[in-house]
C-alpha atoms as a PDB file:
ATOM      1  CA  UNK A   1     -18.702 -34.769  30.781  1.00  0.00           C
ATOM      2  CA  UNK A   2     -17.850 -31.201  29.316  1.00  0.00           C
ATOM      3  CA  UNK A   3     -20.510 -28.888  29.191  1.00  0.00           C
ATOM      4  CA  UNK A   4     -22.260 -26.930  26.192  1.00  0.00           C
ATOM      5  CA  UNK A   5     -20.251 -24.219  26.569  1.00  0.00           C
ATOM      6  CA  UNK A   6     -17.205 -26.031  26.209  1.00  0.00           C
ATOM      7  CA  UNK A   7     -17.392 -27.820  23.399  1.00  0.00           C
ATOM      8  CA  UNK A   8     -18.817 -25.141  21.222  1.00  0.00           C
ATOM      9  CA  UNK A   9     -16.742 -22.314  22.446  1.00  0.00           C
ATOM     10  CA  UNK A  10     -13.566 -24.052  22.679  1.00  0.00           C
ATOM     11  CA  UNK A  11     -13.257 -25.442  19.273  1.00  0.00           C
ATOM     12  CA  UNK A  12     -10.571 -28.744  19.237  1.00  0.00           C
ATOM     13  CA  UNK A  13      -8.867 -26.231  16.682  1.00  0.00           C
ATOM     14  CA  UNK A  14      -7.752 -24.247  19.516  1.00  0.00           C
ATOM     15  CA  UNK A  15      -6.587 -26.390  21.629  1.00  0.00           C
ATOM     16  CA  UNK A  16      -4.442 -28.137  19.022  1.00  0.00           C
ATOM     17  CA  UNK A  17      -2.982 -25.150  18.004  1.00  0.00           C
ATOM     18  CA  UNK A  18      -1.773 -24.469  21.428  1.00  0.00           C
ATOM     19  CA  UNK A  19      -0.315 -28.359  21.988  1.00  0.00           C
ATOM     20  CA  UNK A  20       1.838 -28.620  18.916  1.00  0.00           C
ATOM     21  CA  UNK A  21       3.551 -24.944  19.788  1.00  0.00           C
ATOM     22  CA  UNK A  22       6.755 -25.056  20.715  1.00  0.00           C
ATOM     23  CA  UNK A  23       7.452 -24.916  24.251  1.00  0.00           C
ATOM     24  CA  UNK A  24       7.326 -21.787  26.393  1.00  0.00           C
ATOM     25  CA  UNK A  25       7.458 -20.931  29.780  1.00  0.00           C
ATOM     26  CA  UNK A  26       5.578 -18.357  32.806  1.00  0.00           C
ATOM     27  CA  UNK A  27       8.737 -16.680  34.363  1.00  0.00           C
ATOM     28  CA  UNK A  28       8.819 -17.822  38.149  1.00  0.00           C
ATOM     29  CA  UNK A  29      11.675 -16.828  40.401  1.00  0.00           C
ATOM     30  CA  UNK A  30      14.583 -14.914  39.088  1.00  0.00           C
ATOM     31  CA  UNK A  31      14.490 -13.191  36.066  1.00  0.00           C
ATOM     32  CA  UNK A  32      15.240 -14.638  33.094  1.00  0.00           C
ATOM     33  CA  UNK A  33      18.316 -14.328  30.303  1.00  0.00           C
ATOM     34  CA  UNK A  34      16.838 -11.490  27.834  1.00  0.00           C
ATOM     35  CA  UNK A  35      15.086 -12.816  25.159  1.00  0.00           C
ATOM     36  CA  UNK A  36      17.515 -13.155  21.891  1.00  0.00           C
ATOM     37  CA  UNK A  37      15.644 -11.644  19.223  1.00  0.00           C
ATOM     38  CA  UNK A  38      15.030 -12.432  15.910  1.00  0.00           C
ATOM     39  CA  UNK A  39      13.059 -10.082  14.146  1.00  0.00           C
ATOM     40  CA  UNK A  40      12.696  -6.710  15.987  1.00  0.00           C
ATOM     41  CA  UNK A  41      10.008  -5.366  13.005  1.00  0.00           C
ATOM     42  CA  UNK A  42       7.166  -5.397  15.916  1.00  0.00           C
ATOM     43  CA  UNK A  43       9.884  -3.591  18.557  1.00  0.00           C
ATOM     44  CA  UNK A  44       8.750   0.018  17.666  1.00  0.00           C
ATOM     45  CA  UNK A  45       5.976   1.917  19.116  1.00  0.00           C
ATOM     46  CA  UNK A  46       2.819   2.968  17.767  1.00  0.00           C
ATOM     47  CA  UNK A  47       2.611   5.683  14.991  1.00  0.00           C
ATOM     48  CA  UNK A  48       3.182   9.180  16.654  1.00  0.00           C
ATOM     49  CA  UNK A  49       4.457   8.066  19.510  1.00  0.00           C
ATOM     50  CA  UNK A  50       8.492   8.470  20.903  1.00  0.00           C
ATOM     51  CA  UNK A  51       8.372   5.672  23.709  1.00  0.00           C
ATOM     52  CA  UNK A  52       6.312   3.200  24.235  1.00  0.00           C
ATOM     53  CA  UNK A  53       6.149  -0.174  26.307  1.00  0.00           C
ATOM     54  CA  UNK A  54       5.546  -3.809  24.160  1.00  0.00           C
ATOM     55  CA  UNK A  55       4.281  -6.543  26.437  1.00  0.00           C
ATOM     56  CA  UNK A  56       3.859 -10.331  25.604  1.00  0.00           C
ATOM     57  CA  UNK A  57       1.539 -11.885  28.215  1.00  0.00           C
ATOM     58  CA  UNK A  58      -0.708 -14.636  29.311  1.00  0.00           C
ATOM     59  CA  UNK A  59      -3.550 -14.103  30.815  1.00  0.00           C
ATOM     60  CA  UNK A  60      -3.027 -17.478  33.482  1.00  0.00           C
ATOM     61  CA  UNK A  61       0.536 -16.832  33.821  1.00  0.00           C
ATOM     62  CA  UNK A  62       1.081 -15.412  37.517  1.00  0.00           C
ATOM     63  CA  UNK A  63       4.359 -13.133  37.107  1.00  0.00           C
ATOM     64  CA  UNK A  64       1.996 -11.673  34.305  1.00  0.00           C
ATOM     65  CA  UNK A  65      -0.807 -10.857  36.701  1.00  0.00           C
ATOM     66  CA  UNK A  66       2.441  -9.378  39.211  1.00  0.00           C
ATOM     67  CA  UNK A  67       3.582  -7.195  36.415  1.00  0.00           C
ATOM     68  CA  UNK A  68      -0.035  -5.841  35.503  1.00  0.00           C
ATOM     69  CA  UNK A  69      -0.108  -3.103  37.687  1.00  0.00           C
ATOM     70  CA  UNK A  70       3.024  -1.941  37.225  1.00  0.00           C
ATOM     71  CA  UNK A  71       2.975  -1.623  33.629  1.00  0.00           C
ATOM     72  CA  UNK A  72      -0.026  -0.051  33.738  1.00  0.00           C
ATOM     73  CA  UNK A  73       1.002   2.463  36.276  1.00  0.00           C
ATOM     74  CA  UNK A  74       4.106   3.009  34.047  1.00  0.00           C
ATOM     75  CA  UNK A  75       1.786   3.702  30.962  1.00  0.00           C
ATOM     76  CA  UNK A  76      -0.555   6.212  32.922  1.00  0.00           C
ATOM     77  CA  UNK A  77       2.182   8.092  34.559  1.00  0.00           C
ATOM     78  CA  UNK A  78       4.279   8.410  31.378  1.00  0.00           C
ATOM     79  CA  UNK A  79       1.273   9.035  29.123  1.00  0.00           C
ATOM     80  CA  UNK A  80       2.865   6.500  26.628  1.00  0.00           C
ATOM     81  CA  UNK A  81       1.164   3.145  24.845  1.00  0.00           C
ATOM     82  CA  UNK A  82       1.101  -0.078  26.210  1.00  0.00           C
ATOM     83  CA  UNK A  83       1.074  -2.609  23.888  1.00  0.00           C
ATOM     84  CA  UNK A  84      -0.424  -5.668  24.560  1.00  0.00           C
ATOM     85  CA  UNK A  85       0.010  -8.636  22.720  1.00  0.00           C
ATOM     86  CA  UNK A  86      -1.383 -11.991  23.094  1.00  0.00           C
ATOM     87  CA  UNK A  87       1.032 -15.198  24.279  1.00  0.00           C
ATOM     88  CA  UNK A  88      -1.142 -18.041  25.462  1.00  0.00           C
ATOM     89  CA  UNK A  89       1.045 -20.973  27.005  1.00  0.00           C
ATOM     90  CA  UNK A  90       0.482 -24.269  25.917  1.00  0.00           C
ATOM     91  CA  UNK A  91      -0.012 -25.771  29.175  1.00  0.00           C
ATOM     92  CA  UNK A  92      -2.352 -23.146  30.047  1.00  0.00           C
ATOM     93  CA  UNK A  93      -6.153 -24.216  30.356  1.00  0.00           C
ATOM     94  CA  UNK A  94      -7.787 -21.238  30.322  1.00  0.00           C
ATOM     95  CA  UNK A  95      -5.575 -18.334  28.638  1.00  0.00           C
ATOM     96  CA  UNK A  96      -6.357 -19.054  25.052  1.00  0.00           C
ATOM     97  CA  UNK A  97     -10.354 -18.993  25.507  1.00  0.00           C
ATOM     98  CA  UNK A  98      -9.675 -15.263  28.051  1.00  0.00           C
ATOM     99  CA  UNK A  99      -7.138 -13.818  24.849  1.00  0.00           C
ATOM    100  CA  UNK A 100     -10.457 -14.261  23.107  1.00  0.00           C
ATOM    101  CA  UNK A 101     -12.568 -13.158  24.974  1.00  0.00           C
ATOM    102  CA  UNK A 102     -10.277 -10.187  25.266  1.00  0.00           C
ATOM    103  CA  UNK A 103     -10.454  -9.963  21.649  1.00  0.00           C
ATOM    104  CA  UNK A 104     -14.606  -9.711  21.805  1.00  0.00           C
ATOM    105  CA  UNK A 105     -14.564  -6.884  24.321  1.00  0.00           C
ATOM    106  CA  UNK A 106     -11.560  -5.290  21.978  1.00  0.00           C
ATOM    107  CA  UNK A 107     -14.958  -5.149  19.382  1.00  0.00           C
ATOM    108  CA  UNK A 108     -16.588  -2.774  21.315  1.00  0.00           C
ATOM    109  CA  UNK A 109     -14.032  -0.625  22.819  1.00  0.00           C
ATOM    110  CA  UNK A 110     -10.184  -1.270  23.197  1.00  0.00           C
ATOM    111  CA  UNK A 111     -10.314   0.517  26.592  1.00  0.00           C
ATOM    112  CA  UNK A 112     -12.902  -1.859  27.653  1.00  0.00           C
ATOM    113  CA  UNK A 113     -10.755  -5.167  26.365  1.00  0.00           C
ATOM    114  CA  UNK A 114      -7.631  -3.713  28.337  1.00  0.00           C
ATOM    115  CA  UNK A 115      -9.968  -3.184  31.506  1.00  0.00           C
ATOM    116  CA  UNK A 116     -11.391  -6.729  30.850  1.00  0.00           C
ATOM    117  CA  UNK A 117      -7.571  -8.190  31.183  1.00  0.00           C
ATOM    118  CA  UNK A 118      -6.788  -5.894  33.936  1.00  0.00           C
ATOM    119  CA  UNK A 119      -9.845  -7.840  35.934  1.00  0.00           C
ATOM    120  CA  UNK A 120      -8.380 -11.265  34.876  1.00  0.00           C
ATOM    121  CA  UNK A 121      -5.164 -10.435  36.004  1.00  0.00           C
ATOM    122  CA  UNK A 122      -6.619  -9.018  39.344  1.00  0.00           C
ATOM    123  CA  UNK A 123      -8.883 -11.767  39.784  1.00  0.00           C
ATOM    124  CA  UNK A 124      -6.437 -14.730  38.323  1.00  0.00           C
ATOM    125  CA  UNK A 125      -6.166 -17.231  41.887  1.00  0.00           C
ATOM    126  CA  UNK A 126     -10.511 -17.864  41.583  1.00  0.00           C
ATOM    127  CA  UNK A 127     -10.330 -18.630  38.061  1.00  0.00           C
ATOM    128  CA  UNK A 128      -9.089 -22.233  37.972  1.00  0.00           C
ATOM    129  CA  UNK A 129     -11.108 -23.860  34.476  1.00  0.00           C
ATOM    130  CA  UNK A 130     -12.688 -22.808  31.545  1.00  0.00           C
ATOM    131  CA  UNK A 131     -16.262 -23.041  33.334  1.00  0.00           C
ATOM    132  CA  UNK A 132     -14.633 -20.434  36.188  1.00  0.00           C
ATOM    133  CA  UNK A 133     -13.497 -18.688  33.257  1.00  0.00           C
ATOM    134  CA  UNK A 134     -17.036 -18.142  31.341  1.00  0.00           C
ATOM    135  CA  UNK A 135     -18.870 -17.668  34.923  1.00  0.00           C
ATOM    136  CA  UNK A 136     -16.691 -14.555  35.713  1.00  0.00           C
ATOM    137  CA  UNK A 137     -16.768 -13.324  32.150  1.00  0.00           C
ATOM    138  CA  UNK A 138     -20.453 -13.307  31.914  1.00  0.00           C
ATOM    139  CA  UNK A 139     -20.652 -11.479  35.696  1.00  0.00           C
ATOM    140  CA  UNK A 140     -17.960  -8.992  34.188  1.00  0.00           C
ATOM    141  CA  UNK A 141     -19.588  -8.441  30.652  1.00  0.00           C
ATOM    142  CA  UNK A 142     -23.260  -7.732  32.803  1.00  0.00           C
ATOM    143  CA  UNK A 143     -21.386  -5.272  35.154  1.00  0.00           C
ATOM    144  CA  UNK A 144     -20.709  -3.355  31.821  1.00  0.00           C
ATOM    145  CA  UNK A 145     -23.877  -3.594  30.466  1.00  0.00           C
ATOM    146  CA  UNK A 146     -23.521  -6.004  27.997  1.00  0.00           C
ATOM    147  CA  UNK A 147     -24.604  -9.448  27.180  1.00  0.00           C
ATOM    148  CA  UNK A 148     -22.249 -11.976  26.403  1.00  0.00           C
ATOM    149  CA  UNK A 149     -23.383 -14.542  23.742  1.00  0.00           C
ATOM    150  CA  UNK A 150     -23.343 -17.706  23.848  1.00  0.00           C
ATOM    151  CA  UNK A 151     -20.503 -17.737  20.985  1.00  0.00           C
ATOM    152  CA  UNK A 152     -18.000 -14.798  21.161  1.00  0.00           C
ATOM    153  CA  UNK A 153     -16.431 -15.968  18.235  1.00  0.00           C
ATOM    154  CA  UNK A 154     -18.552 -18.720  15.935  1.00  0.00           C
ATOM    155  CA  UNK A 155     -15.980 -18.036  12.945  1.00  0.00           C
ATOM    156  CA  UNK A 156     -13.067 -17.904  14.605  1.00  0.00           C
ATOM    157  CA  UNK A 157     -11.714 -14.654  13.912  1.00  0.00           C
ATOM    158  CA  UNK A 158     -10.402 -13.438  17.270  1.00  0.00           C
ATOM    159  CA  UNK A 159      -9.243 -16.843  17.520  1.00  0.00           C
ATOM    160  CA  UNK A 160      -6.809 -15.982  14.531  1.00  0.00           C
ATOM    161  CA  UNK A 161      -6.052 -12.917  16.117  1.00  0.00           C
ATOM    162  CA  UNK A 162      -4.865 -14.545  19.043  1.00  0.00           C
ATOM    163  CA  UNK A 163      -3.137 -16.727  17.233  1.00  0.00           C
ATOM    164  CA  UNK A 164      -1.536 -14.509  14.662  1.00  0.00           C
ATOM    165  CA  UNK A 165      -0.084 -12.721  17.790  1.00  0.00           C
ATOM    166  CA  UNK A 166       1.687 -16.234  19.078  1.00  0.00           C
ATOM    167  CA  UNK A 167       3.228 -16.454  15.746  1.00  0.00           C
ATOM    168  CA  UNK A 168       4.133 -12.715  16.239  1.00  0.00           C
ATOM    169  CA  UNK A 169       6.170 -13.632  18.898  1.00  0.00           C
ATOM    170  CA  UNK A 170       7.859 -16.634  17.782  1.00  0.00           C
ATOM    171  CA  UNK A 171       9.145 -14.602  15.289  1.00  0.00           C
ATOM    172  CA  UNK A 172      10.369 -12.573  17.720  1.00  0.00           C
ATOM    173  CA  UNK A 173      12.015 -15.075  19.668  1.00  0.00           C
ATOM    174  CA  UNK A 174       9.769 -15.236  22.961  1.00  0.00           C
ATOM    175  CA  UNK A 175      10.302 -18.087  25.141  1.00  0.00           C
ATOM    176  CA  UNK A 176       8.352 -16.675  28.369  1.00  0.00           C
ATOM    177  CA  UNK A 177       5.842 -14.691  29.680  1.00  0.00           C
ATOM    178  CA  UNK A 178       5.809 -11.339  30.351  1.00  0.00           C
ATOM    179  CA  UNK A 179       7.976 -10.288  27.888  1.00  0.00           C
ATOM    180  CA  UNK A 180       8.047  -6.723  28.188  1.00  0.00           C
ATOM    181  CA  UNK A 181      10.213  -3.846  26.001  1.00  0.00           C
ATOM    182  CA  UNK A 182      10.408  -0.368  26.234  1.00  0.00           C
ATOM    183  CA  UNK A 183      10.888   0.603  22.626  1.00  0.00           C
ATOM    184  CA  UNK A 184      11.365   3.873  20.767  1.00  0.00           C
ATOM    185  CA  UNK A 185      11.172   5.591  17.392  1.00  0.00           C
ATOM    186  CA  UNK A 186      13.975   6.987  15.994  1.00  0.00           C
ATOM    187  CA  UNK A 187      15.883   7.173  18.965  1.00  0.00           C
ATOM    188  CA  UNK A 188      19.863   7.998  19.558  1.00  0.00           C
ATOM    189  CA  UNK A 189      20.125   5.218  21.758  1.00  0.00           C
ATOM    190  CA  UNK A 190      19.167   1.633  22.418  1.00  0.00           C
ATOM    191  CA  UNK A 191      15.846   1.368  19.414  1.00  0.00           C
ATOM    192  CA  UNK A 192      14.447  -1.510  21.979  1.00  0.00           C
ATOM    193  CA  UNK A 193      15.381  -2.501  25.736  1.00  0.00           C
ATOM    194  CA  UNK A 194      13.737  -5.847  26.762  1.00  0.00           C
ATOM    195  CA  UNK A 195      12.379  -5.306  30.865  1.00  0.00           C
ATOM    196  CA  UNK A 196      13.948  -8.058  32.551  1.00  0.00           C
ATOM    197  CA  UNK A 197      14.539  -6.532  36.031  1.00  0.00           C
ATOM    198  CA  UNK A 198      11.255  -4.969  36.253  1.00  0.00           C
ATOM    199  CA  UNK A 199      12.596  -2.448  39.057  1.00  0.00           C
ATOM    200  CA  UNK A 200      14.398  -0.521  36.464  1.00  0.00           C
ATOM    201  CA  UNK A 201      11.163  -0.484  34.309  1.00  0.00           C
ATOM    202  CA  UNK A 202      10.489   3.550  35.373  1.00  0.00           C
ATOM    203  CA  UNK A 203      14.324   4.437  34.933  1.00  0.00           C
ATOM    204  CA  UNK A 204      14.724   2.329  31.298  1.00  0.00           C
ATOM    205  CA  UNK A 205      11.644   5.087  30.105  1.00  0.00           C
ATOM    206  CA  UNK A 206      13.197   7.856  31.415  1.00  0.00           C
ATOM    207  CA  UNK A 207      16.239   7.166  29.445  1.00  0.00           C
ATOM    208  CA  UNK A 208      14.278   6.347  26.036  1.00  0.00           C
ATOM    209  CA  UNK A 209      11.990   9.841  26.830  1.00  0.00           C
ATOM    210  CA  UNK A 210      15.962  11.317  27.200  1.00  0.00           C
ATOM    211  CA  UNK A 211      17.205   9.469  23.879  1.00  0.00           C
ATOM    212  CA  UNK A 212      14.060  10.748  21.765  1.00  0.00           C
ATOM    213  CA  UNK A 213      13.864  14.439  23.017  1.00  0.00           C
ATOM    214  CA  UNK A 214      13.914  16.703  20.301  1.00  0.00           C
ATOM    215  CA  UNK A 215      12.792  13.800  17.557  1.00  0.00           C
END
C-alpha cells in the first residue's frame, strides 16, 4: 500500500504527465547522434554573459550523475553559467518528484537548489523509490537547517515549472539525457555547439571564449 507521502506529494497529475510524453532516452554507452534542433530560442546564455554551458538532465539518469562533476568543474574554472534545465524521463520513478524538490530549494536560494542536485547526483545508486527519495531529502534539507514540509508544492507550481522545462526541450528537439551545449552571445563562430563527446567539453569553451573576445 503507498504511503501518505506518496499519494499526496505525488499527485496522479504528475505521473500522467510523464507517461503520455513522448519517448526519451538516458544516454548509455557511446555517445549519441547530436540532437537535431528545432528551435534554438533557449540556445543562448544568460543576459551579460559571452559563454555559457545549457544542460538538459535527469536527476535518475546515470550518464547525468557521470557528467555532474564535470560540468560543474567546467563552470567554476571558466567562471561562466551553467544552466540547468529540468528533463524528467518517463520511465523514471523518482526524477520528476527530485526536479521538484529541486524547484523548492530553488525558493530559498538557487545556489542551494544546484547544491541539492549536486547531492542527488552524488548520491544517485542509494536512492532507488520515491520513499528513498523523501528519506534523503528530509536528512539533506535538516543538514541545511531547514524543515521540509510535508507538501513542497500543494498547488503545483514547481510542478509546472518542471514541466514547462520538458516542453522546453521538446521544442528543442531533445531525445536524451544530458543534453549539454556550450552556447554564446553574439559570437563569430558556431552561436551553439551541442557536447556530445564530453572530452572536448574544456576545448569547445575555449573556442566560444576565442569566438566572443572583444564582443
Amino acid at each position: 500500500m503507498p504511503s501518505r507521502w506518496l499519494r499526496l506529494v505525488f499527485p496522479t497529475l504528475a505521473a500522467a504527465f510523464l507517461l503520455t510524453q513522448p519517448a526519451a532516452r538516458a544516454q548509455y554507452g557511446a555517445p549519441p547522434p547530436p540532437t537535431q534542433v528545432h528551435d534554438p530560442a533557449a540556445l543562448r546564455p544568460p543576459a551579460g554573459a559571452r559563454v555559457a554551458i545549457v544542460e538538459f538532465e535527469d536527476m535518475e539518469c546515470p550518464d547525468c550523475a557521470r557528467a555532474n562533476p564535470l560540468l560543474k568543474e567546467a563552470a567554476a574554472q571558466y567562471n561562466i553559467p551553467w544552466v540547468r534545465h529540468d528533463f524528467p524521463l518517463p520511465f523514471h520513478a523518482w526524477s520528476f518528484q527530485a526536479a521538484v524538490n529541486g524547484r523548492w530549494f530553488d525558493t530559498k536560494s538557487k545556489k542551494l537548489g544546484d547544491a541539492y542536485r549536486d547531492d542527488v547526483f552524488a548520491n544517485q545508486a542509494s536512492i532507488t523509490s520515491l520513499d528513498t527519495l523523501r528519506q534523503f531529502t528530509e536528512k539533506w534539507a535538516a543538514e541545511h537547517k531547514l524543515d521540509l514540509p510535508f507538501a513542497v508544492d500543494p498547488q503545483g507550481k514547481l510542478a509546472a515549472l518542471v514541466k514547462a522545462d520538458y516542453a522546453l526541450g521538446q521544442r528543442i528537439g531533445i531525445e536524451h539525457t544530458p543534453t549539454i551545449w556550450v552556447v554564446t552571445s553574439q559570437s563569430k563562430g558556431a552561436p551553439f555547439v551541442e557536447v556530445v563527446d564530453r572530452t572536448r567539453l574544456f576545448q569547445l569553451i575555449d573556442q566560444a571564449l576565442a569566438d566572443t573576445r572583444g564582443r
